[in-house]
Protein backbone atom coordinates (compact mmCIF):
# COMPACT_ATOMS: atom_id res chain seq x y z
CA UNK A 1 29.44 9.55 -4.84
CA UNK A 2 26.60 11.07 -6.52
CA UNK A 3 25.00 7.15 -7.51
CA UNK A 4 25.50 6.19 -3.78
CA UNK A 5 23.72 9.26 -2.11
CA UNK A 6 20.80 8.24 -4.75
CA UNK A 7 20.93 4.88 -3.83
CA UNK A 8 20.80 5.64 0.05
CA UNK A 9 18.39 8.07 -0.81
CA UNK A 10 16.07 5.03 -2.53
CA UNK A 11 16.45 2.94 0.42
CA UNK A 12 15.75 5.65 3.02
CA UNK A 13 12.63 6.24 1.24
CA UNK A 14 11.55 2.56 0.67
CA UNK A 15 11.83 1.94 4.50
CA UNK A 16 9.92 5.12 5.51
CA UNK A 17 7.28 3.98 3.01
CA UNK A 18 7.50 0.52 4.22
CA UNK A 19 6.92 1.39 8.03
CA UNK A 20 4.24 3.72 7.31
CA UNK A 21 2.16 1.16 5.87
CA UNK A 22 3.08 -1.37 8.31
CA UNK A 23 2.25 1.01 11.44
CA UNK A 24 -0.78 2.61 9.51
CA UNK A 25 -1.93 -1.24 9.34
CA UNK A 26 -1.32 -2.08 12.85
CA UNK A 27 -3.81 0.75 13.90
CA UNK A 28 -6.33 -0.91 11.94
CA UNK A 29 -5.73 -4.72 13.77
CA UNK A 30 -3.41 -6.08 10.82
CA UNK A 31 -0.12 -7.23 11.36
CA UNK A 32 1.22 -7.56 7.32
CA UNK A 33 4.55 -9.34 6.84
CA UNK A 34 7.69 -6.38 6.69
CA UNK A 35 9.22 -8.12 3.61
CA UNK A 36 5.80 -8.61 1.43
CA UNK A 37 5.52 -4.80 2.15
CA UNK A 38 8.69 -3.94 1.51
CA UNK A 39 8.89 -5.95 -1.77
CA UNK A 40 5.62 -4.36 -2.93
CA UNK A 41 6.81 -0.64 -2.59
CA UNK A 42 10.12 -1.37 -4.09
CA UNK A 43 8.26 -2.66 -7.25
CA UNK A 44 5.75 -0.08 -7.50
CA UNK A 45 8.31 2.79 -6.60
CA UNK A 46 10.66 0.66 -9.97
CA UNK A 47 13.08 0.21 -7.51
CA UNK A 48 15.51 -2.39 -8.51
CA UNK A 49 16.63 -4.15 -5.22
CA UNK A 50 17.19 -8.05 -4.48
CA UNK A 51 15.58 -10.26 -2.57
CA UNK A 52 12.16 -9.38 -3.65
CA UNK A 53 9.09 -11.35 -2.47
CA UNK A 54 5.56 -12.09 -3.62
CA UNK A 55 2.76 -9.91 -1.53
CA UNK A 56 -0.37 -11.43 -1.08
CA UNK A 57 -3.40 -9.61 -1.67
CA UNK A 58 -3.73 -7.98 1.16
CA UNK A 59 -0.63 -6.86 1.06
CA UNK A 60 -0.88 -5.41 -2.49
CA UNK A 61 -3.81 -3.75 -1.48
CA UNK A 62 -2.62 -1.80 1.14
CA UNK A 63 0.44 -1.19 -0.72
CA UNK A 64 -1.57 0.67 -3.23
CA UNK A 65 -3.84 2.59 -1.68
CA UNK A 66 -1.37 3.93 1.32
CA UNK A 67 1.16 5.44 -1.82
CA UNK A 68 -1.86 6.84 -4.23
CA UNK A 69 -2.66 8.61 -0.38
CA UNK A 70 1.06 9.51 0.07
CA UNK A 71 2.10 10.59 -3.69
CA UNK A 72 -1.52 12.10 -4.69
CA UNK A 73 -2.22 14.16 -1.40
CA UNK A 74 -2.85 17.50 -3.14
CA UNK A 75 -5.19 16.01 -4.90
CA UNK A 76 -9.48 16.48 -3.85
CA UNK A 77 -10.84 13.53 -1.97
CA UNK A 78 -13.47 12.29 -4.33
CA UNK A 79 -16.04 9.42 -4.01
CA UNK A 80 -14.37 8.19 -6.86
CA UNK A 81 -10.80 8.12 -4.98
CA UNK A 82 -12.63 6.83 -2.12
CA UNK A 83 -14.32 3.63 -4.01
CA UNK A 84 -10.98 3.32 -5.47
CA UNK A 85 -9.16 2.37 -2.63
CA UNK A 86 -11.86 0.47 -1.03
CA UNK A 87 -11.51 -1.85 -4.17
CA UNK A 88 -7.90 -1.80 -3.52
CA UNK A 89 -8.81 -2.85 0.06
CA UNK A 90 -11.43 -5.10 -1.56
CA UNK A 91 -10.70 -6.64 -4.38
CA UNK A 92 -13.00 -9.55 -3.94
CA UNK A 93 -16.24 -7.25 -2.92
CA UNK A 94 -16.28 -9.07 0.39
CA UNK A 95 -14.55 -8.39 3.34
CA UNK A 96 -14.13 -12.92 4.66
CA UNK A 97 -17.34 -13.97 4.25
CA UNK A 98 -19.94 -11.10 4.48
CA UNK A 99 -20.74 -9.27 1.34
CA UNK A 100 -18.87 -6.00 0.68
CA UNK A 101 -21.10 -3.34 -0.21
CA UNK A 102 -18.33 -0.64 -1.20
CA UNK A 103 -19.57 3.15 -0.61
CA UNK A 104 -23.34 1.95 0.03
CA UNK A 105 -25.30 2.16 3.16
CA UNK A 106 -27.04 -1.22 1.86
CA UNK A 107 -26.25 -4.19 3.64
């Protein structure tokens, strides 16, 4: 009993994780595909589930920066944690094809 109330416990979480990034996105204009995203939290979160896709960079991306937000939210909101994400977001330094300038007013 104990192993299934963990186990619906796991997938409770990984959904609420999973929509929050998806509806967090969809503020922002991005529609990210609901299996990518939920693939990427199980990994990161070691969840063991099948069925497990690749995310795309994007994805990934997201992925990371929306649980370092979620997990690390007592933590001070440095320019550091800031630039961190944004390279999360990033990863390129461009955002299509204009130049990403990353914390700078340059540009």
């Amino acid at each position: 009993m104990e192993a299934l109330l963990l186990s619906l416990r796991e997938e409770a979480v990984l959904q609420a994780l999973t929509e929050k990034v998806l509806k967090s996105s969809e503020i922002e204009g991005e529609v990210l595909d609901r299996e990518q995203v939920r693939s990427s939290v199980a990994r990161r979160l070691g969840m063991e589930i099948s069925g497990l896709v690749e995310g795309d960079r994007d994805v990934e991306g997201v992925v990371e920066m929306m649980l370092d937000a979620i997990q690390n939210y007592g933590r001070p909101l440095t320019a550091q944690c800031l630039l961190d994400w944004h390279a999360a977001l990033f990863p390129t330094g461009r955002s299509g094809m204009n130049p990403d300038y990353g914390g700078c007013l340059a540009g």
